[in-house]
PDB file of N, CA and C in Angstrom:
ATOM      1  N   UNK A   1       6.169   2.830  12.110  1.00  0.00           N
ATOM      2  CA  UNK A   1       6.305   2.226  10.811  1.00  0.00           C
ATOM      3  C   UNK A   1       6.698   3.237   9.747  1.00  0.00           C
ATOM      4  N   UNK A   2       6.782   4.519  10.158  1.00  0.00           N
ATOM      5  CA  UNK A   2       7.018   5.802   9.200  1.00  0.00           C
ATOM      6  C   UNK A   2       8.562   5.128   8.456  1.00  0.00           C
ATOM      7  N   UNK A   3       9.306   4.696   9.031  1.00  0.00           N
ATOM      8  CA  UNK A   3      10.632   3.963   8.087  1.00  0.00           C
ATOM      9  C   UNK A   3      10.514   3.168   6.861  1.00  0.00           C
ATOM     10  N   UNK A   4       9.310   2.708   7.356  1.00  0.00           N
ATOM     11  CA  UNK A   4       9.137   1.632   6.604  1.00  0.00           C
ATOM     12  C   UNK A   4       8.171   2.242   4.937  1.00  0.00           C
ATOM     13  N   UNK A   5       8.139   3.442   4.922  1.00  0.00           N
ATOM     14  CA  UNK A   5       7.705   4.223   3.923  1.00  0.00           C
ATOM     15  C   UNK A   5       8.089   5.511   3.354  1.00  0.00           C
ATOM     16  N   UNK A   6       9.207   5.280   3.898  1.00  0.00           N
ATOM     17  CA  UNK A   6      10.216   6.239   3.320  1.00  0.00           C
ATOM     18  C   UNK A   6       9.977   6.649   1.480  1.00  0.00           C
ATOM     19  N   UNK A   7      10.282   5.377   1.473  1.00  0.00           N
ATOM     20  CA  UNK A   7      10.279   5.654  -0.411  1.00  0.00           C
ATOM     21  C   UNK A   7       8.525   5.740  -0.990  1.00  0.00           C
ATOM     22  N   UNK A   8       7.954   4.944  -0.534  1.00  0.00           N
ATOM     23  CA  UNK A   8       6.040   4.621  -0.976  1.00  0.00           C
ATOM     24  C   UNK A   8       5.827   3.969   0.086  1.00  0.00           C
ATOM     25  N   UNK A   9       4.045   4.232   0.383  1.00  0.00           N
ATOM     26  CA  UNK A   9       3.376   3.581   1.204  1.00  0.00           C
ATOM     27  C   UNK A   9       3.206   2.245   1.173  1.00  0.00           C
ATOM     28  N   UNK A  10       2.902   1.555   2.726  1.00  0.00           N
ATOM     29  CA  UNK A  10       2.972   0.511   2.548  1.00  0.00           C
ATOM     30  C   UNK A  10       1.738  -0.426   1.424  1.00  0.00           C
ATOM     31  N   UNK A  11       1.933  -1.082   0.889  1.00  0.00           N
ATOM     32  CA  UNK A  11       1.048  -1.611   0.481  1.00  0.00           C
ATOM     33  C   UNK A  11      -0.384  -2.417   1.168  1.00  0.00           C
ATOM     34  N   UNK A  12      -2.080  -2.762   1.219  1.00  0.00           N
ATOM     35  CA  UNK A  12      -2.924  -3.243   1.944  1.00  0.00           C
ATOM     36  C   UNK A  12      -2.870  -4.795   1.743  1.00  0.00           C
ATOM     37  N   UNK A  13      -2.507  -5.536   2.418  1.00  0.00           N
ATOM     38  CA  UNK A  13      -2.373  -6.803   2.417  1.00  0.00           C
ATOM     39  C   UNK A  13      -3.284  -7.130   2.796  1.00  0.00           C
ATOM     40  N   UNK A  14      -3.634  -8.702   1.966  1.00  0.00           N
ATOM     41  CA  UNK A  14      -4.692  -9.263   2.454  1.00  0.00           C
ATOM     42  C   UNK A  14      -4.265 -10.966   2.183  1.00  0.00           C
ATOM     43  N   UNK A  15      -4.439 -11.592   3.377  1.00  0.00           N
ATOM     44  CA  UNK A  15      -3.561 -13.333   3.026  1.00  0.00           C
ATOM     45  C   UNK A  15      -4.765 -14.070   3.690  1.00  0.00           C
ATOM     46  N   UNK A  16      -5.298 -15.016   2.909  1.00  0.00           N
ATOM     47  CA  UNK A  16      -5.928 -15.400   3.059  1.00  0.00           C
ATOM     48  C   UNK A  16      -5.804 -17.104   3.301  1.00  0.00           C
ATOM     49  N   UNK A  17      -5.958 -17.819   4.458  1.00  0.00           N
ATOM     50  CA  UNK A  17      -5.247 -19.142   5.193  1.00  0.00           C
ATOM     51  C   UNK A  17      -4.297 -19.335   4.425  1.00  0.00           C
ATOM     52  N   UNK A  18      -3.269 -18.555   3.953  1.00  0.00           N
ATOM     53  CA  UNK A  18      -1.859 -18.784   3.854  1.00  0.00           C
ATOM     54  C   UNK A  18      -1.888 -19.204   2.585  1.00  0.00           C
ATOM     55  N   UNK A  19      -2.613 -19.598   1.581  1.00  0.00           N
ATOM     56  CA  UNK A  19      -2.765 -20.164   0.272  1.00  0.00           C
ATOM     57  C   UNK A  19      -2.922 -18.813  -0.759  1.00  0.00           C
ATOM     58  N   UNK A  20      -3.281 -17.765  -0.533  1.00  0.00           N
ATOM     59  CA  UNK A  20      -3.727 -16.420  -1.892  1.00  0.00           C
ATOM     60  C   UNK A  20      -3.170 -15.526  -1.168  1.00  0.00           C
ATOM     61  N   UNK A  21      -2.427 -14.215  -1.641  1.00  0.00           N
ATOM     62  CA  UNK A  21      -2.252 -12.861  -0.859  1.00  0.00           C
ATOM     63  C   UNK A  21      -2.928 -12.067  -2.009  1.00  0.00           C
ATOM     64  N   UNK A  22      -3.557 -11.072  -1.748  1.00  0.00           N
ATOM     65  CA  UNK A  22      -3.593 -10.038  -2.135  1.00  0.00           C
ATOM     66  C   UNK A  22      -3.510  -8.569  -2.076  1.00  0.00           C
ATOM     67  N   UNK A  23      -2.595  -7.603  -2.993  1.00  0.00           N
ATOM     68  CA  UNK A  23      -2.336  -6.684  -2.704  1.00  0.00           C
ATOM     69  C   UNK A  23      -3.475  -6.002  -3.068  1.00  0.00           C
ATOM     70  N   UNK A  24      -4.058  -4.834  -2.804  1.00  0.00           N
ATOM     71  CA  UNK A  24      -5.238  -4.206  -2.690  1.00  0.00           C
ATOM     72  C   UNK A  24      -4.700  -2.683  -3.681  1.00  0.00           C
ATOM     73  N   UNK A  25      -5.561  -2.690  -4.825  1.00  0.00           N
ATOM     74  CA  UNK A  25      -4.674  -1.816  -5.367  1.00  0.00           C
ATOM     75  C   UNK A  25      -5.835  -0.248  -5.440  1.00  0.00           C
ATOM     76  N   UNK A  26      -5.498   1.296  -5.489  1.00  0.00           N
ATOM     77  CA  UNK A  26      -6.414   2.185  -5.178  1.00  0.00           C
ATOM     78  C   UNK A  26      -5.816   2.882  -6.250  1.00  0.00           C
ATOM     79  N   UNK A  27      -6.837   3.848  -6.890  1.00  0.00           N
ATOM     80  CA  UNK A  27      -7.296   5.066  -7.251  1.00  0.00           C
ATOM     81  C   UNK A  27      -6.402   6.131  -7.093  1.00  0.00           C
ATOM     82  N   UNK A  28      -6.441   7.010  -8.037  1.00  0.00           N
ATOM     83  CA  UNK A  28      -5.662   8.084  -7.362  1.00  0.00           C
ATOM     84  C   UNK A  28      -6.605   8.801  -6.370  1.00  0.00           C
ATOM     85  N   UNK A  29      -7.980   9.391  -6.137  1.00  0.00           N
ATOM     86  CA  UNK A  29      -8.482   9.259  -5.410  1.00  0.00           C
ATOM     87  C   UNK A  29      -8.789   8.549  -4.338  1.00  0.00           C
ATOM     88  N   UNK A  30      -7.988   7.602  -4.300  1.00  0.00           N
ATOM     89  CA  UNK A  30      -8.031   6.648  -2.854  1.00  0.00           C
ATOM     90  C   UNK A  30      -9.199   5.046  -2.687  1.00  0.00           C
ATOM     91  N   UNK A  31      -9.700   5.386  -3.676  1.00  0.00           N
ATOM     92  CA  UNK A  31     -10.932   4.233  -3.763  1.00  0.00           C
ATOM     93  C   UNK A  31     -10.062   3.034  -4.427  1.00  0.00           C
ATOM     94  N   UNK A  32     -10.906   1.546  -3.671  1.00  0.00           N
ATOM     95  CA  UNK A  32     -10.165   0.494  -3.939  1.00  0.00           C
ATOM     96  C   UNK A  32     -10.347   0.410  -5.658  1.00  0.00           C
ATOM     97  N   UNK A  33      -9.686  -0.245  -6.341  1.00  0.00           N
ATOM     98  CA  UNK A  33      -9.937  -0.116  -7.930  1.00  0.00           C
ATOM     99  C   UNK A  33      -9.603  -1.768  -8.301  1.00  0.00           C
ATOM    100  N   UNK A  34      -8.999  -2.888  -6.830  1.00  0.00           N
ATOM    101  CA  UNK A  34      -8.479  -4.310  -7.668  1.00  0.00           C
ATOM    102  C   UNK A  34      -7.845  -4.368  -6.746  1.00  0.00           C
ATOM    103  N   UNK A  35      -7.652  -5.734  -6.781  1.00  0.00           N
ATOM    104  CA  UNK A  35      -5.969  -6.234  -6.537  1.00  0.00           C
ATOM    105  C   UNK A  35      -4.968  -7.075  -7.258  1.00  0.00           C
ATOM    106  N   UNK A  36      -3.919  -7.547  -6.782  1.00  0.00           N
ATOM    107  CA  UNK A  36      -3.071  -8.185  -7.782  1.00  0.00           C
ATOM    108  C   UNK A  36      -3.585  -9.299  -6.625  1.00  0.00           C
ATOM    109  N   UNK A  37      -3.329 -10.539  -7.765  1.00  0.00           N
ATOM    110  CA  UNK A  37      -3.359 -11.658  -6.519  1.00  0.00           C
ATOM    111  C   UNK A  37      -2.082 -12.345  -6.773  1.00  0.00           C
ATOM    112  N   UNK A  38      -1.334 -13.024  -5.744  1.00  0.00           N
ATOM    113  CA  UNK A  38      -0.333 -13.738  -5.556  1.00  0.00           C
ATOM    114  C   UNK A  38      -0.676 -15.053  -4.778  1.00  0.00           C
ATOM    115  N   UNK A  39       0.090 -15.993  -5.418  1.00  0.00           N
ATOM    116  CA  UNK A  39       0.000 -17.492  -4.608  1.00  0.00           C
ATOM    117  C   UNK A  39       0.760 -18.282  -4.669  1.00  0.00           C
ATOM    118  N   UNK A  40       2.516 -17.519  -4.715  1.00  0.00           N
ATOM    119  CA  UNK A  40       3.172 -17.855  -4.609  1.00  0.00           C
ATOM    120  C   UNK A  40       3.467 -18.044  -3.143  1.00  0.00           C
ATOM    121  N   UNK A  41       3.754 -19.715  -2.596  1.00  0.00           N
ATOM    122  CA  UNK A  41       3.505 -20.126  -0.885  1.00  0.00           C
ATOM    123  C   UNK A  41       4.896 -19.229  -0.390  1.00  0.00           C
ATOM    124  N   UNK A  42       6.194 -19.264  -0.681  1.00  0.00           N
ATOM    125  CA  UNK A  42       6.879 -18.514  -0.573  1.00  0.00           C
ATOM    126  C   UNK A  42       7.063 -17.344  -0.252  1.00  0.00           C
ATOM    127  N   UNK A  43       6.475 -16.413  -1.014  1.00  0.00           N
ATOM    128  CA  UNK A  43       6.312 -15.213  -0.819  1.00  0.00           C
ATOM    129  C   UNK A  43       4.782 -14.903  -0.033  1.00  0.00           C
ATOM    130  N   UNK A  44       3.990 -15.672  -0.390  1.00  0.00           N
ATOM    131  CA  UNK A  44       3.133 -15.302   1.311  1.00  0.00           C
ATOM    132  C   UNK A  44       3.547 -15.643   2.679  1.00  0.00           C
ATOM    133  N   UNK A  45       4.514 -17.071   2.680  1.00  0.00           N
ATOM    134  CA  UNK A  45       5.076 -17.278   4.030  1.00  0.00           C
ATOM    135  C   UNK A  45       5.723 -16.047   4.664  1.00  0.00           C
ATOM    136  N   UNK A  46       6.892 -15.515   3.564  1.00  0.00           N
ATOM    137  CA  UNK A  46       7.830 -14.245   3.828  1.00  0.00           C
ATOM    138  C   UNK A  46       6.969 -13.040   4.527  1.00  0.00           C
ATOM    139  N   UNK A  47       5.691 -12.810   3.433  1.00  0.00           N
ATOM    140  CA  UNK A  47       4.625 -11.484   3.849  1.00  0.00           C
ATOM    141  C   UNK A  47       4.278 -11.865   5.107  1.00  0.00           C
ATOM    142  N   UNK A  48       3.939 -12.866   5.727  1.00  0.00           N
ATOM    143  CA  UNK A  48       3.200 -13.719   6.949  1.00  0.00           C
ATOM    144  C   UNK A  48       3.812 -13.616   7.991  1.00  0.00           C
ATOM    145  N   UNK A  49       5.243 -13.846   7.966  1.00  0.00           N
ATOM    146  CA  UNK A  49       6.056 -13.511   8.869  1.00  0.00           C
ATOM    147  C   UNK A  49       6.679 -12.377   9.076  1.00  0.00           C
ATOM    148  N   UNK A  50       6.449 -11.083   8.080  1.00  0.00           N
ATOM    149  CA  UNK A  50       7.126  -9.869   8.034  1.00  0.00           C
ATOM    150  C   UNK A  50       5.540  -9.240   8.734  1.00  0.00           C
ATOM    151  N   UNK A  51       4.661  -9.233   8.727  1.00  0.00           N
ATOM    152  CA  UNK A  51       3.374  -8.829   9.535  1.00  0.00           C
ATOM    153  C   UNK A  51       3.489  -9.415  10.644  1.00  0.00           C
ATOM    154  N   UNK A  52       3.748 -10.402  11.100  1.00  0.00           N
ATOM    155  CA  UNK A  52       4.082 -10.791  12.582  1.00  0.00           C
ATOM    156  C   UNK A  52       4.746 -10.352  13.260  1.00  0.00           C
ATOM    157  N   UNK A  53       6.167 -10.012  13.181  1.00  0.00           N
ATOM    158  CA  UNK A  53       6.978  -9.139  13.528  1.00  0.00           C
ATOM    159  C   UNK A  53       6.883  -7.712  13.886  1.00  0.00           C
ATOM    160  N   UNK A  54       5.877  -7.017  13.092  1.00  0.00           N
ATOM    161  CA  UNK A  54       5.012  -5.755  13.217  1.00  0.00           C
ATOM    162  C   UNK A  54       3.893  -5.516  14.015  1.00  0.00           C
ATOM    163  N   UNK A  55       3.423  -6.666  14.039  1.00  0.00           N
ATOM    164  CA  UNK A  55       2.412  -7.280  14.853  1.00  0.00           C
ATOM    165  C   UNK A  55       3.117  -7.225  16.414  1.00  0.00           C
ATOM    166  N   UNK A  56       4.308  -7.816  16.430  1.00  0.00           N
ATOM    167  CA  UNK A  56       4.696  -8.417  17.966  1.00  0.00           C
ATOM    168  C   UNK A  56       5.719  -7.059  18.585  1.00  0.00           C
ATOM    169  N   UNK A  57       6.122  -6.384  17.605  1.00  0.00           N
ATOM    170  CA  UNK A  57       6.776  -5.153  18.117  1.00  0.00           C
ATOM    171  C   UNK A  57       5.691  -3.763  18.288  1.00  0.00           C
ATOM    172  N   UNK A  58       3.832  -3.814  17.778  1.00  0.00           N
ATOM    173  CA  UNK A  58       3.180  -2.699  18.097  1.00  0.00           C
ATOM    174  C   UNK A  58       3.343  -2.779  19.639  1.00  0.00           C
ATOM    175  N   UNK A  59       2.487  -1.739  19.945  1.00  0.00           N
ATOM    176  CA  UNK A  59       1.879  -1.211  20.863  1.00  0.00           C
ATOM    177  C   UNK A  59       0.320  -1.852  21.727  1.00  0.00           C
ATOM    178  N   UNK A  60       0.176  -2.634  22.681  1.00  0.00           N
ATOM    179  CA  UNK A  60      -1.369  -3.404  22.839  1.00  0.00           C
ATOM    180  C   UNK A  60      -1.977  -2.117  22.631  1.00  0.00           C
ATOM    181  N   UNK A  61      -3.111  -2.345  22.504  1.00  0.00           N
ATOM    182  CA  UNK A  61      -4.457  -1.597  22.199  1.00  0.00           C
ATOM    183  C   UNK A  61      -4.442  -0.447  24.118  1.00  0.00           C
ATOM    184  N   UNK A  62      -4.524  -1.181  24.414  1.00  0.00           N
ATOM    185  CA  UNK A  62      -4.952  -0.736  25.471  1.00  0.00           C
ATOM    186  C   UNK A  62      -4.303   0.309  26.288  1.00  0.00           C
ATOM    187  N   UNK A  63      -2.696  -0.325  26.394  1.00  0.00           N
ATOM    188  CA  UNK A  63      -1.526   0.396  26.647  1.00  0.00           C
ATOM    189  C   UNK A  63      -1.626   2.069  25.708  1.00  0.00           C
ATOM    190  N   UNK A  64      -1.887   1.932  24.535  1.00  0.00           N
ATOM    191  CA  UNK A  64      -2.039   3.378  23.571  1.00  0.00           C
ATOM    192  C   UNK A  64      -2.985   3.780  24.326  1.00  0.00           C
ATOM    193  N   UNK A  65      -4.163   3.536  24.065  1.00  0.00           N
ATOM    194  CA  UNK A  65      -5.410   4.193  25.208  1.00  0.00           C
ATOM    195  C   UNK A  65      -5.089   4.857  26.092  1.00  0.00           C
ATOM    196  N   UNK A  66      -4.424   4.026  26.540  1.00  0.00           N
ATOM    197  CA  UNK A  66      -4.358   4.708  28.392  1.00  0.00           C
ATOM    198  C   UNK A  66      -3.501   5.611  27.765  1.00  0.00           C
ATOM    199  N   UNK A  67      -2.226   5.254  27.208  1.00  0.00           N
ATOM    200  CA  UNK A  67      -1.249   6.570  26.884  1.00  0.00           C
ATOM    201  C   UNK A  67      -1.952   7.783  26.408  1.00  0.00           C
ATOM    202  N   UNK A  68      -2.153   7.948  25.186  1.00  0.00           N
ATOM    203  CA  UNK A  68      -2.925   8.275  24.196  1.00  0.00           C
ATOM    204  C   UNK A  68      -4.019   9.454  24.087  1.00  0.00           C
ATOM    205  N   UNK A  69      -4.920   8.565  24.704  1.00  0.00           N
ATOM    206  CA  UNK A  69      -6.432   8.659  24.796  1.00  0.00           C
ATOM    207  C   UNK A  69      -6.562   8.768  25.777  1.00  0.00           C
ATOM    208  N   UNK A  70      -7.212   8.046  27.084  1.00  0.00           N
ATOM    209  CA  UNK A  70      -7.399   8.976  28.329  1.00  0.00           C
ATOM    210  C   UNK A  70      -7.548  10.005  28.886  1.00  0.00           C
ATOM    211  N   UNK A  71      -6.011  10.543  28.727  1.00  0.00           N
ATOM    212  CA  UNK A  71      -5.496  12.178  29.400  1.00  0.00           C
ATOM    213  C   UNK A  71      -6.861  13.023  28.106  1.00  0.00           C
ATOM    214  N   UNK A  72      -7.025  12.810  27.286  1.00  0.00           N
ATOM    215  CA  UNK A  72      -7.459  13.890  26.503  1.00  0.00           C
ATOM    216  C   UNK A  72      -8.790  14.216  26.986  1.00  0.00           C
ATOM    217  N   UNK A  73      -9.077  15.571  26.570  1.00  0.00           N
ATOM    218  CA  UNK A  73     -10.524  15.842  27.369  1.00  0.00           C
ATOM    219  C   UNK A  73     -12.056  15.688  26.490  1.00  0.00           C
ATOM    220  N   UNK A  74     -12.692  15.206  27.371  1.00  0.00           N
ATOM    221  CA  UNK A  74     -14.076  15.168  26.796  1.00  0.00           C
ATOM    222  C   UNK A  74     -14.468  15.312  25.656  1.00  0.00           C
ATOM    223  N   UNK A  75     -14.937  14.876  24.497  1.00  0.00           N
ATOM    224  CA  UNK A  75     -15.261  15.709  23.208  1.00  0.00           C
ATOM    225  C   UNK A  75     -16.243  16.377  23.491  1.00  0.00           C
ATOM    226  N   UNK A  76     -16.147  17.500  22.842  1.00  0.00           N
ATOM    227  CA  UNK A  76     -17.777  18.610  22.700  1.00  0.00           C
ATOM    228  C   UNK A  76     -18.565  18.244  22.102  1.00  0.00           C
ATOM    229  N   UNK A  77     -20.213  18.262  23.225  1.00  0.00           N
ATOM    230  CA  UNK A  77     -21.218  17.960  22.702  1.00  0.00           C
ATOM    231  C   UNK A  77     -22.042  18.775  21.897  1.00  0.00           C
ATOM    232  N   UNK A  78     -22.564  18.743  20.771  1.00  0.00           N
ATOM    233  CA  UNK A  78     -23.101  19.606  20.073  1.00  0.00           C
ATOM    234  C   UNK A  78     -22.623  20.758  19.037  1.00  0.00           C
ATOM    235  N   UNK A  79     -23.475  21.656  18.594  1.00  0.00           N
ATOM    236  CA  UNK A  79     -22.454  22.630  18.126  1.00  0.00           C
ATOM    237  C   UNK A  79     -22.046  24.051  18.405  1.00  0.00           C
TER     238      UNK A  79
END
């Protein structure tokens, strides 16, 4: 998804049964501070289906794992 933030990060979406979206807005420190809300059906359909697509082109969970995660060794116990 690094393309897809070329210019700014993606924004935190949040759509809620397809009727409210909200963008999740942060801090310069990173802490949530609001969101904008939108409920325009339009433009949540568009957001709805542009997350699906992202959705259907990741990676399963599991498939990364095994890639991923697996091969790596043990974490160290203690200090």
């Amino acid at each position: 998804m690094a393309h897809l933030e070329e210019r700014a990060p993606l924004p935190e979406v949040v759509v809620l049964g397809g009727r409210v979206l909200f963008l999740v807005r942060y801090e310069s420190q990173g802490r949530a501070c609001g969101a904008w809300r939108i409920e325009d059906r339009d433009a949540i359909a568009a957001t709805v289906a542009d997350l699906a697509a992202l959705f259907d082109g990741g990676t399963p969970l599991l498939d990364y794992f095994e890639r991923e995660i697996a091969p790596l060794p043990a974490p160290a116990v203690g200090s």
